[in-house]
Protein backbone atom coordinates (compact mmCIF):
# COMPACT_ATOMS: atom_id res chain seq x y z
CA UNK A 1 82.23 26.06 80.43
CA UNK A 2 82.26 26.27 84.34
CA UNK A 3 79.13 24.79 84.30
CA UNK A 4 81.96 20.97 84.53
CA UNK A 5 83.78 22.22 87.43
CA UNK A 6 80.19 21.99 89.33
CA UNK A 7 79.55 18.31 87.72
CA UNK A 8 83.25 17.78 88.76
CA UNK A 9 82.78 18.67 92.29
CA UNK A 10 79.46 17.32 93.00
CA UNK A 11 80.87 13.69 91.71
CA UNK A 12 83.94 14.35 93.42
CA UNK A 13 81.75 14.60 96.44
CA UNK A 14 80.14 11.59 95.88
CA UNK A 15 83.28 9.77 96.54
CA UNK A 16 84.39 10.83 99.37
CA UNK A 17 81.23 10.07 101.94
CA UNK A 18 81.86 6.17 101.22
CA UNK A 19 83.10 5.10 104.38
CA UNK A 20 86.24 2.20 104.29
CA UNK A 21 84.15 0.59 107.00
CA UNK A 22 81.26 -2.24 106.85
CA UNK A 23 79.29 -4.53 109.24
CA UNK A 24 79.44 -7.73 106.57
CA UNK A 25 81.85 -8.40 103.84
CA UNK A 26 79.33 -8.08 101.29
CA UNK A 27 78.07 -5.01 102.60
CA UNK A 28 79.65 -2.84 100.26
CA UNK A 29 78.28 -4.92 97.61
CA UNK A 30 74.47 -4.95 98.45
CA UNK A 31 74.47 -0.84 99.37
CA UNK A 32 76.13 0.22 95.79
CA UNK A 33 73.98 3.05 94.97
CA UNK A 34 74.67 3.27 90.78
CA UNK A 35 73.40 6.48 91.07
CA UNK A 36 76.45 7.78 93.08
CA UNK A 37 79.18 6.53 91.35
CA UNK A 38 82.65 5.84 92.92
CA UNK A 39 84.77 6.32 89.85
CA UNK A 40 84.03 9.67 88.13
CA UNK A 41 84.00 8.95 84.49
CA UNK A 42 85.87 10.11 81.63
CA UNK A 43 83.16 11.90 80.30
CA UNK A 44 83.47 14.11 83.25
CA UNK A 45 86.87 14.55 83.63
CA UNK A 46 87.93 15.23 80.23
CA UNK A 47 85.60 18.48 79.81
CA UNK A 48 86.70 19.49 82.97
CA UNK A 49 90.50 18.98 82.53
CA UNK A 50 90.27 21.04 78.95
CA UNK A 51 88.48 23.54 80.21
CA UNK A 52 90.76 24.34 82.95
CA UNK A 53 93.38 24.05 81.34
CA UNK A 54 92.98 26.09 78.30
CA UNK A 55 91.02 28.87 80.14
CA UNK A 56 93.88 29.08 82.20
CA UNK A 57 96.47 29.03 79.29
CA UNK A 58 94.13 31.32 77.04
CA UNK A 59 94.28 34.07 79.97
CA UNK A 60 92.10 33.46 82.83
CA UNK A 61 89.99 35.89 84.36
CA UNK A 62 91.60 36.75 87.78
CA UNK A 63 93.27 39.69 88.18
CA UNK A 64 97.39 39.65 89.28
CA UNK A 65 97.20 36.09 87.45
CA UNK A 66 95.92 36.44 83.54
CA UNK A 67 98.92 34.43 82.00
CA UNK A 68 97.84 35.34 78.18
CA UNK A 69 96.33 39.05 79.63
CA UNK A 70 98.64 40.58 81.76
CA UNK A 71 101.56 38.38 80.38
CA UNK A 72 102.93 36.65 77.31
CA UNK A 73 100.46 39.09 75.10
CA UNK A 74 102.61 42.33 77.26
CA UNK A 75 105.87 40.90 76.68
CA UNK A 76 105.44 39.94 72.91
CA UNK A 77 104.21 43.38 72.20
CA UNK A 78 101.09 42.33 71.06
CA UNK A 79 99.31 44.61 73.54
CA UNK A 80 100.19 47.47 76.00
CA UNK A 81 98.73 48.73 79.03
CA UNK A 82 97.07 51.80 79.04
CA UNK A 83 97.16 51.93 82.83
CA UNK A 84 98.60 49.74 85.62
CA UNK A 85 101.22 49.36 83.58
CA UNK A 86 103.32 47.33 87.05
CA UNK A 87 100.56 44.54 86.26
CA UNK A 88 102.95 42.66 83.24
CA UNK A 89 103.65 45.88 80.67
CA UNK A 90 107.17 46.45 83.38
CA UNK A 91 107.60 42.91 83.60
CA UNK A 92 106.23 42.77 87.05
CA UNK A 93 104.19 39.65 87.86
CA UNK A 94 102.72 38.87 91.40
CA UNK A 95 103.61 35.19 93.09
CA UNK A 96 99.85 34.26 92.56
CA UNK A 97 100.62 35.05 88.58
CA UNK A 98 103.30 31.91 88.66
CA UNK A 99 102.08 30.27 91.57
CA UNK A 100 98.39 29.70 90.24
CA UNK A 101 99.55 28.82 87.25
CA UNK A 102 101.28 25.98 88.29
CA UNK A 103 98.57 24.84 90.52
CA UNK A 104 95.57 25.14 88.37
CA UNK A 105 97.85 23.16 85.61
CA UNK A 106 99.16 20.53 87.23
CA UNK A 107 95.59 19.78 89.53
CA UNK A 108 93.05 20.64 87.20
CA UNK A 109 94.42 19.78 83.85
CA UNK A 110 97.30 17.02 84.45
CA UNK A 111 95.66 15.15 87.04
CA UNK A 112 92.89 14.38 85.50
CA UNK A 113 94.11 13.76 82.14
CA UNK A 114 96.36 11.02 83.85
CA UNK A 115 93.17 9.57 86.00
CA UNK A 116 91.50 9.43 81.95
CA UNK A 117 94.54 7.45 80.85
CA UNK A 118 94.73 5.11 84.04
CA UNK A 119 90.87 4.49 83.67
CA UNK A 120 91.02 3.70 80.08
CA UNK A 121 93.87 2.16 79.24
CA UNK A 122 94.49 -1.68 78.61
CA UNK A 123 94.35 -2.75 82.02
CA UNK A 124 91.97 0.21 83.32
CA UNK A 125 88.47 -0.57 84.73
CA UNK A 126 86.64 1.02 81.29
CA UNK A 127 89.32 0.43 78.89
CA UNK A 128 88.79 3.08 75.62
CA UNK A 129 91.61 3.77 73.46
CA UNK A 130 90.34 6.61 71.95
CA UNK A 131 90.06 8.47 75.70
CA UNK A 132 93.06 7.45 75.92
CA UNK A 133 94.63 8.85 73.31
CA UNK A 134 93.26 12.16 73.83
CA UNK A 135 94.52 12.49 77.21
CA UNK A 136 97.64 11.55 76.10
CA UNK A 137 97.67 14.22 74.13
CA UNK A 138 96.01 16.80 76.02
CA UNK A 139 98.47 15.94 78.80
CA UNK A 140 101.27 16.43 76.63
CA UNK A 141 100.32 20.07 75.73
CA UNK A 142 99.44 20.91 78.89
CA UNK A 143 102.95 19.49 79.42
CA UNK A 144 104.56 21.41 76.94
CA UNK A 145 103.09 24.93 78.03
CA UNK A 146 104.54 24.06 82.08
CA UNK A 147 108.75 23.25 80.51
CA UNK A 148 108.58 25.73 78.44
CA UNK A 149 107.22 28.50 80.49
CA UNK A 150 109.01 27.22 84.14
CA UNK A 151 111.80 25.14 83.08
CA UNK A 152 112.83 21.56 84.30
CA UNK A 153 109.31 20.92 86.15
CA UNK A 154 108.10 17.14 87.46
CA UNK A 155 107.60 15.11 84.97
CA UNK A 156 108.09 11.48 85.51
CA UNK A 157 107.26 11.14 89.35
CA UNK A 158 104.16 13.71 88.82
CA UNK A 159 100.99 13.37 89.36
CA UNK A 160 101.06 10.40 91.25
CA UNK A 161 99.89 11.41 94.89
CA UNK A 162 96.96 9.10 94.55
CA UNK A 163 99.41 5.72 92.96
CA UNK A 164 99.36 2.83 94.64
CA UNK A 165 102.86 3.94 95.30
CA UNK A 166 102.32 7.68 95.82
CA UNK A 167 105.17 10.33 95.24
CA UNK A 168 104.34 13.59 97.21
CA UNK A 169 108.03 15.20 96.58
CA UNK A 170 108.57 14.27 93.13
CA UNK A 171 111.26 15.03 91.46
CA UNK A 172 112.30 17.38 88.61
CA UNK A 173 113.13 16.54 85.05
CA UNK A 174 115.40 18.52 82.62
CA UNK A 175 113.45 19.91 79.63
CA UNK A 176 115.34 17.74 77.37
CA UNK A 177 114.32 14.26 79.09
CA UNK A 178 110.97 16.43 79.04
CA UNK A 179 110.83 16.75 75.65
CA UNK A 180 111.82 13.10 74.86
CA UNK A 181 108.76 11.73 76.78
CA UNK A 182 106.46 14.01 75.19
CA UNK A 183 107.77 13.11 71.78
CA UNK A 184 107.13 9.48 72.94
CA UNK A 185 103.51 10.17 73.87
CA UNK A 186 102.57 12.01 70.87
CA UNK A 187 103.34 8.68 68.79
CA UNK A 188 102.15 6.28 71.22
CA UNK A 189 98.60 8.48 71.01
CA UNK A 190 98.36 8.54 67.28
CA UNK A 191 98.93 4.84 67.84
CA UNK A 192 96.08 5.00 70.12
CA UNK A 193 93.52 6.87 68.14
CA UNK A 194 91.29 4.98 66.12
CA UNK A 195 89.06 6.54 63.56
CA UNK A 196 86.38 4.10 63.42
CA UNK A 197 87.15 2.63 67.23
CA UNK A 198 85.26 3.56 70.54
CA UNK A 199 82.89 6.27 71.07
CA UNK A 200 84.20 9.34 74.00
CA UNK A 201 81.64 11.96 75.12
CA UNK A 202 82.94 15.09 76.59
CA UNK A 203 85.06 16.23 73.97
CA UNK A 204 84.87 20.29 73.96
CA UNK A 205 87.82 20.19 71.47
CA UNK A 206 87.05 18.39 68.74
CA UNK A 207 83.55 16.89 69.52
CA UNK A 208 84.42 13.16 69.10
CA UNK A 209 86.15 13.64 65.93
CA UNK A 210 88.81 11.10 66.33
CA UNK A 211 90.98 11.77 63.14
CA UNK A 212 90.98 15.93 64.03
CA UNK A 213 92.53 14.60 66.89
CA UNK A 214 95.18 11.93 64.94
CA UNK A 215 96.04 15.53 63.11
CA UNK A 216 96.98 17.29 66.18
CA UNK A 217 98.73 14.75 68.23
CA UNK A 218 100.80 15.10 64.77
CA UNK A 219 101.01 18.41 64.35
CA UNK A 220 101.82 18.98 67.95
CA UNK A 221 104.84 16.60 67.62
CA UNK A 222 106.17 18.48 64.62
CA UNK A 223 106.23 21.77 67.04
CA UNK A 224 108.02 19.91 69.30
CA UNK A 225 110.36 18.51 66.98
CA UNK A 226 111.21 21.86 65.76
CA UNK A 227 111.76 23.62 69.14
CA UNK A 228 114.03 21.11 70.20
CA UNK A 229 115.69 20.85 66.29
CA UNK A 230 118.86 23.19 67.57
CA UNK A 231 119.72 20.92 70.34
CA UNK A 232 118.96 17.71 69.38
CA UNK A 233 119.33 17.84 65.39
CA UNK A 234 119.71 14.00 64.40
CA UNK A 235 116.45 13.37 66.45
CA UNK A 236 114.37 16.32 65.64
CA UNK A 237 114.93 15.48 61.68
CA UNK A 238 114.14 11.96 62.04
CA UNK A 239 110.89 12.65 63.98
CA UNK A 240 110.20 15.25 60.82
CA UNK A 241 110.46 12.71 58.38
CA UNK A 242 108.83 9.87 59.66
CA UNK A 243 105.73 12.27 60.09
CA UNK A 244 106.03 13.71 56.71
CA UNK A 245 106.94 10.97 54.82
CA UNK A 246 103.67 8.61 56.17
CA UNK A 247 100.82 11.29 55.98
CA UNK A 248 98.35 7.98 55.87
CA UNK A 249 99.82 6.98 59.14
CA UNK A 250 100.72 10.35 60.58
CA UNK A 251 98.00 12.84 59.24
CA UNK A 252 98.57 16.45 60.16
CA UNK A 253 96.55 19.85 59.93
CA UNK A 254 95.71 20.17 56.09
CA UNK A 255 93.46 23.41 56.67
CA UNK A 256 91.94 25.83 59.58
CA UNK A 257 88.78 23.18 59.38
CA UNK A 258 91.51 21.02 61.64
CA UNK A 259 92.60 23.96 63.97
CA UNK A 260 92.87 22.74 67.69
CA UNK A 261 90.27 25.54 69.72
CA UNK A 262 87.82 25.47 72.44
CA UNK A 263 84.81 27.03 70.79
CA UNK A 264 83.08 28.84 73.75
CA UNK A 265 79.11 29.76 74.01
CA UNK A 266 77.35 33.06 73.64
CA UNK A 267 76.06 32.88 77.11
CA UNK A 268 78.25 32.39 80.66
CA UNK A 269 79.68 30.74 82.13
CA UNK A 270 80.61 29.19 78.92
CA UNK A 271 82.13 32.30 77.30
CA UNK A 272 85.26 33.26 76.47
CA UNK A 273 87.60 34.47 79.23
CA UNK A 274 88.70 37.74 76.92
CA UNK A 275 84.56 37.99 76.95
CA UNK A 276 84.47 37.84 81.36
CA UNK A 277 87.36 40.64 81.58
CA UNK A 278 86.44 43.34 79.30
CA UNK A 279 82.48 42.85 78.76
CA UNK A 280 81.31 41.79 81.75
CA UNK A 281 84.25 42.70 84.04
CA UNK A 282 84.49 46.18 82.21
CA UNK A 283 88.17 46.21 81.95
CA UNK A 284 89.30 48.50 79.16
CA UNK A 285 93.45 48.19 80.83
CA UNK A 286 94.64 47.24 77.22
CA UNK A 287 95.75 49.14 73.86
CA UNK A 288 97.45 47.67 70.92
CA UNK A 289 101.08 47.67 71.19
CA UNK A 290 102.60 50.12 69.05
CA UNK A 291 105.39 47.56 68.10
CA UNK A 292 103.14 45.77 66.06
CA UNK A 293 100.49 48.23 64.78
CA UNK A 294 103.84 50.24 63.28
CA UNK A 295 105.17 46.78 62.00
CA UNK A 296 102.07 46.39 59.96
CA UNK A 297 101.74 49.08 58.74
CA UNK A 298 104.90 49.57 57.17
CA UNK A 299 104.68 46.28 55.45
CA UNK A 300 100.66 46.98 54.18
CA UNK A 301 99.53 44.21 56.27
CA UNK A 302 95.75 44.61 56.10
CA UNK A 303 95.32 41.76 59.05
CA UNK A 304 95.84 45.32 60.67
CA UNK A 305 91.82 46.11 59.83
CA UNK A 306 90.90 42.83 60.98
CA UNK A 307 92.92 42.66 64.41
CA UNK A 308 92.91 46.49 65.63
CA UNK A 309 90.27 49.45 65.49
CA UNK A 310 91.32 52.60 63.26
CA UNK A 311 91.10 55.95 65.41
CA UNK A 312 89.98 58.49 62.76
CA UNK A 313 90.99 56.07 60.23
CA UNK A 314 94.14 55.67 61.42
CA UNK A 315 96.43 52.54 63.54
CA UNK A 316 98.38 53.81 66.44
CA UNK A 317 99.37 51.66 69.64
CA UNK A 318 100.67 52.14 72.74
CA UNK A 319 104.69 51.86 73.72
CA UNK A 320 105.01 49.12 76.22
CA UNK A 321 106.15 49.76 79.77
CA UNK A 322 105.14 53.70 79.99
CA UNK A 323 104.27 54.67 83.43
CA UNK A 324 100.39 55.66 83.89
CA UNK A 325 100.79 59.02 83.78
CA UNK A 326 102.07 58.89 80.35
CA UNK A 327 100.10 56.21 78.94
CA UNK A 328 96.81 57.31 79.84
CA UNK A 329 97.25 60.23 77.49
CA UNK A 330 97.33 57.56 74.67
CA UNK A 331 93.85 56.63 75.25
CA UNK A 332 91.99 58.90 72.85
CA UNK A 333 94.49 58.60 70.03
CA UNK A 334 95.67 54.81 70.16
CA UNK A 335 93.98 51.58 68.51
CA UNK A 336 92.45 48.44 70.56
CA UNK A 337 91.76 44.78 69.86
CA UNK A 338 88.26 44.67 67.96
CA UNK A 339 85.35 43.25 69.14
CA UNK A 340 85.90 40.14 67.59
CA UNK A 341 88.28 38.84 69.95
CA UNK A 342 86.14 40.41 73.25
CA UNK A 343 82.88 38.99 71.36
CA UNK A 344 81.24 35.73 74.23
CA UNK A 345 81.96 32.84 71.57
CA UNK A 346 85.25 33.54 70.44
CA UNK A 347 87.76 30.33 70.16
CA UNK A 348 90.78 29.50 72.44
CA UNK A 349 93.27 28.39 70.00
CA UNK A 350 95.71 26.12 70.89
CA UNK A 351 97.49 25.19 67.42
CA UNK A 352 96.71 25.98 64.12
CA UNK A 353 96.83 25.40 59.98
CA UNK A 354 98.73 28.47 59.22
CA UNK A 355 101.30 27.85 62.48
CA UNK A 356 102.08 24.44 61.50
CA UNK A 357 103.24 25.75 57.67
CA UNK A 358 105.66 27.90 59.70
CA UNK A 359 107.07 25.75 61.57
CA UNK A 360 107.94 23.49 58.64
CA UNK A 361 108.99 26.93 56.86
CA UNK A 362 111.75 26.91 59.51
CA UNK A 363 112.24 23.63 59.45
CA UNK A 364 113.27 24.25 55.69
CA UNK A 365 115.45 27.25 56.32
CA UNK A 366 117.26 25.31 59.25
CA UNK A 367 117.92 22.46 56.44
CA UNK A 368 115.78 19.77 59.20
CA UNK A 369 113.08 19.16 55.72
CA UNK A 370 114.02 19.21 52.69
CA UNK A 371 110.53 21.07 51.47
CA UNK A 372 110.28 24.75 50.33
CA UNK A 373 110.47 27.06 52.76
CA UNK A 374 108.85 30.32 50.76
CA UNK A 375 106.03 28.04 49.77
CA UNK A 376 105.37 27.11 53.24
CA UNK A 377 105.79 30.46 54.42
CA UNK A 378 103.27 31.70 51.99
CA UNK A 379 100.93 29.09 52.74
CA UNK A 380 101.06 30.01 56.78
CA UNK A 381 100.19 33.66 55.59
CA UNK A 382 97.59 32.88 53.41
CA UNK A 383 95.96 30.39 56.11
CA UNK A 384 96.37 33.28 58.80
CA UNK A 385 94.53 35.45 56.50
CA UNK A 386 91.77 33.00 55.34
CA UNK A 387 91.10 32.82 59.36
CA UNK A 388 90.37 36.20 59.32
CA UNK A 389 88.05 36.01 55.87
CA UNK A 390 90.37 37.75 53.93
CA UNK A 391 92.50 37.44 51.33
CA UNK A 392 96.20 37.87 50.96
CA UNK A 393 97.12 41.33 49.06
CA UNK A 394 99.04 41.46 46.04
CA UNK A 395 101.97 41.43 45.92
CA UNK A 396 102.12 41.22 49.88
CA UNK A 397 104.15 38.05 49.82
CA UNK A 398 106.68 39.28 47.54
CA UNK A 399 107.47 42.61 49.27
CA UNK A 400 108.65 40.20 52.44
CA UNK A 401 112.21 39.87 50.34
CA UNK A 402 112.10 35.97 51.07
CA UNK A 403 111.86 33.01 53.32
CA UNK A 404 114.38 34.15 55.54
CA UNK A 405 114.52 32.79 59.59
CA UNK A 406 113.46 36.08 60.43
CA UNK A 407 111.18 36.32 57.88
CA UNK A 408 109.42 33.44 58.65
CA UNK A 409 109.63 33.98 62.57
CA UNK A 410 108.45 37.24 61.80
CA UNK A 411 105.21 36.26 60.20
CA UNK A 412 104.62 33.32 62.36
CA UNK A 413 104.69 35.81 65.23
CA UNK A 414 101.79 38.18 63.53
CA UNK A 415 99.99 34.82 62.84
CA UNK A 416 100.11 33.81 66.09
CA UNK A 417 98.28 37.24 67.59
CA UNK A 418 95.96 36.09 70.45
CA UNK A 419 98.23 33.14 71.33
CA UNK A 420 100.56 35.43 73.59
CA UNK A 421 101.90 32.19 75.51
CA UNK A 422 103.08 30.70 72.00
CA UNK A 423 104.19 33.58 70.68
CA UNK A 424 106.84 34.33 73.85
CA UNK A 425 107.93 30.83 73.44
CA UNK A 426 109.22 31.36 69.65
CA UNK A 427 110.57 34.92 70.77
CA UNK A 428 113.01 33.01 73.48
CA UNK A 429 113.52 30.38 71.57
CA UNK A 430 114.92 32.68 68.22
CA UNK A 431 114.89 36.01 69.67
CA UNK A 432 112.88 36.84 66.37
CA UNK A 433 110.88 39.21 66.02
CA UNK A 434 113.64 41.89 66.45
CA UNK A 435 112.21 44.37 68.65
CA UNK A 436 112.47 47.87 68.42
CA UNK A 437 114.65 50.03 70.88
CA UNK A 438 111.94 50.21 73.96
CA UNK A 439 110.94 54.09 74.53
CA UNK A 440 113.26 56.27 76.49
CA UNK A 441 110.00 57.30 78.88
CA UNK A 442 109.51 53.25 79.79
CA UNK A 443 110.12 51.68 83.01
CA UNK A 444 110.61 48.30 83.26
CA UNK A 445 111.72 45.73 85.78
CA UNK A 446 113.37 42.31 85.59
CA UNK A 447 116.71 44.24 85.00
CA UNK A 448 114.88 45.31 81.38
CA UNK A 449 115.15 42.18 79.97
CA UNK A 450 111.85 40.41 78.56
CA UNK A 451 111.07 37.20 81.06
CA UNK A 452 112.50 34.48 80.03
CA UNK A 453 110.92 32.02 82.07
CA UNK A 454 108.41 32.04 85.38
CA UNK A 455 109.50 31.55 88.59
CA UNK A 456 108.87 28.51 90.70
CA UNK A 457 105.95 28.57 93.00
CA UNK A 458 106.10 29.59 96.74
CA UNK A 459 104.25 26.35 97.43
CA UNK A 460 107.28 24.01 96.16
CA UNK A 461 110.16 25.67 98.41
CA UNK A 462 108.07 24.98 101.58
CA UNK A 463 107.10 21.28 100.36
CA UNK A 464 109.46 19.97 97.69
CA UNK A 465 112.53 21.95 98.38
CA UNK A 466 114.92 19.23 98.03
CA UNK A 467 113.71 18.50 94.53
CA UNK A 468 113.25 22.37 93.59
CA UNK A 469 116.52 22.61 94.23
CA UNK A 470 118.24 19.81 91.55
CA UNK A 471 115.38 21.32 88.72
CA UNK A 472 117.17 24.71 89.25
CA UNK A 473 120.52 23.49 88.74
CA UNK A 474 119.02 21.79 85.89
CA UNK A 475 118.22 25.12 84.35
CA UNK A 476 121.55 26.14 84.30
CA UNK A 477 120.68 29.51 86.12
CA UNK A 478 118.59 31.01 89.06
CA UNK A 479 115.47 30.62 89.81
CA UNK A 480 114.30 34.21 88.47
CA UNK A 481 113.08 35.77 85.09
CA UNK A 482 116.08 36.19 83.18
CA UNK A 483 117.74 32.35 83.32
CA UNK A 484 117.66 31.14 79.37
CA UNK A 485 115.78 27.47 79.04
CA UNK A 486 117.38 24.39 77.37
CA UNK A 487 116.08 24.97 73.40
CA UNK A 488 117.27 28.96 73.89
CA UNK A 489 119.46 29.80 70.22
């Protein structure tokens, strides 16, 4: 993978020895060395945006600022730490944690996705509509993850440093005007994307595949739909059943084959970032959570075999939030991740088969479709166990009592294991899963509660203050880790 940030960088360097001044009028004409470009192409930029961008999301491998790591998988009780528990277990992040985040997001990933869509679009120097539909929709993800983990963020006046009109203070948009734009760009990219049309390179996603991509722009605009459904009903329903009701126009995932990941290589830098940390960084900091190894257990959930290693053929986790002293004397006795999700060329998922039939199981149950709800449900299971190569137990489905909200928000969170940041979206958004009572020996910070957002970078109160300021009033709270966002239930 990090072998495009070096292409990136020596291009990038390429551009800037041009000097803006000449002898003749034609001299920059007759010394144009084709060999050094001055635009750096899609091709370029769109490996090196995704890879960014999901590395970063999937968790990054620098320590004090692994978002998935030493964050969202903490907090959603996927994992615990078995030491350093003040490094996201007690709700303790560092400022590089939110500032780098922000940074790496908005400059590696949204940048260039918006340079791709300037470059190729209908008045753009190599005009492509099929790179341009991608970005679109890469942009809108990357989008997605920045509202719903900070909050109103810049949106419309973003990225734009480098305009012919440049905005260096933007300002900040409220998740819902946030929401409506990306809904926007989702259509206008399925628009976009033609099966059939121009050729891209570069594609680490899907490869080219332009109709994998038609399914996830899709896809992607039913989650949206959905996590927006409580506060803008009329809208949210519509959007459902124009997608629904034209599958020829508006394809969507129809199996894992059409699952949005960056498959990663066997060797670095191209492997996984799970693979850097704990194989060739050596860092053995995390345990299962017992939340969820005692969750599926009780319910016979044999994903339990696939996901977490038996100790003496038994499943035991960790409590979140111990101190050190205490947790460290769960190391002998308590279950962690298997190997499969350490191993060099495992995925980075960003959406999948069996979490799109949830969200239209909830979509059901909320009365926003009018499909089945149980039979969605029990499709999303089956798909999350076909991932795994397994089959769904008898009589599994049945012993759930039901397509209930929680139900179904309950599954889609065990579904979702690996894809922390997802996972602590649904949990503020429904407050399901129900937790259990944390253990009396835990410490935690943020006041006990589970973050509910990140705070704004350091960077924007020395340079943007003026506009930080209106995006926290947006929020309708202060700028810390327990102010509820906009699609909160």
């Amino acid at each position: 993978m990090k072998k495009f940030k070096s292409i990136y960088s020596l291009l990038l360097g390429s551009t800037l020895i041009l000097s803006s001044n000449s002898c003749t009028e034609d001299f920059g004409q007759m010394n144009t060395d084709p060999n050094n470009p001055t635009t750096i192409g899609s091709q370029y930029l769109l490996p090196y945006a995704m890879e960014n961008s999901i590395d970063r999301y999937w968790g990054g491998t620098t320590r004090f600022e692994r978002l998935n790591l030493d964050g969202a998988m903490l907090w959603i009780q996927y994992l615990a730490r078995n030491i350093y528990s003040n490094e996201g277990d007690s709700y303790g992040i560092t400022p590089a944690f939110y500032n780098n985040t922000w940074e790496s997001l908005y400059n590696d990933g949204l940048t260039n996705f918006e340079r791709i869509i300037v470059l190729t679009g209908p008045e753009g120097v190599n005009p492509n509509s099929n790179y341009e539909g991608v970005a679109l929709v890469m942009k809108t993800w990357v989008y997605s993850l920045l509202t719903d983990m900070y909050g109103a963020v810049p949106y419309s006046e973003a990225v734009s440093g480098s305009a012919s009109e440049p905005v260096y203070t933007p300002s900040y948009d409220s998740m819902e005007s946030i929401y409506a734009g990306m809904l926007a760009d989702l259509k206008t990219a399925n628009e976009k994307l033609t099966v059939g049309g121009p050729v891209i390179a570069g594609d680490i996603v899907y490869n080219g595949d332009i109709l994998k991509w038609k399914k996830f722009a899709n896809s992607l605009r039913l989650r949206l739909a959905n996590r927006q459904a409580a506060k803008k009903p009329a809208e949210s329903k519509a959007i459902m059943a124009e997608i629904l009701g034209s599958p020829a126009t508006y394809p969507i995932f129809t199996s894992n084959a059409d699952n949005a990941t960056l498959a990663h290589t066997g060797t670095r830098p191209s492997n996984n970032s799970w693979n850097e940390v704990m194989v060739f960084g050596g860092r053995t900091d995390w345990s299962m959570s017992k939340t969820f190894v005692d969750l599926l257990s009780s319910t016979g959930d044999t994903r339990l075999e696939a996901i977490a290693t038996d100790v003496n053929g038994t499943y035991s986790g960790i409590p979140n939030g111990l101190p050190d002293a205490i947790a460290t004397t769960y190391l002998s006795s308590a279950s962690i991740m298997q190997d499969r999700f350490r191993d060099a060329g495992a995925p980075s998922i960003l959406m999948t088969y069996s979490e799109l039939n949830f969200i239209l199981a909830e979509a059901a149950v909320d009365g926003d479709i009018s499909g089945d709800a149980a039979a969605y449900m029990e499709e999303g299971i089956k798909a999350s166990y076909d991932y795994y190569g397994m089959a769904v137990p008898d009589g599994f489905v049945e012993g759930l009592g039901g397509a209930t909200k929680e139900t179904v928000m309950t599954q889609k969170w065990i579904a979702l294991f690996g894809q922390g940041v997802e996972a602590w979206t649904e949990y503020r958004r429904t407050g399901f899963p129900n937790f259990p009572p944390a253990d009396p020996r835990a410490i935690f910070e943020n006041d006990g509660i589970i973050p509910t957002r990140l705070p704004y970078p350091t960077t924007e109160y020395s340079l943007n203050k003026a506009s930080l300021d209106a995006g926290v009033s947006l929020n309708g709270g202060p700028d810390n880790m327990k102010t509820k966002l906009w699609w909160a239930e």
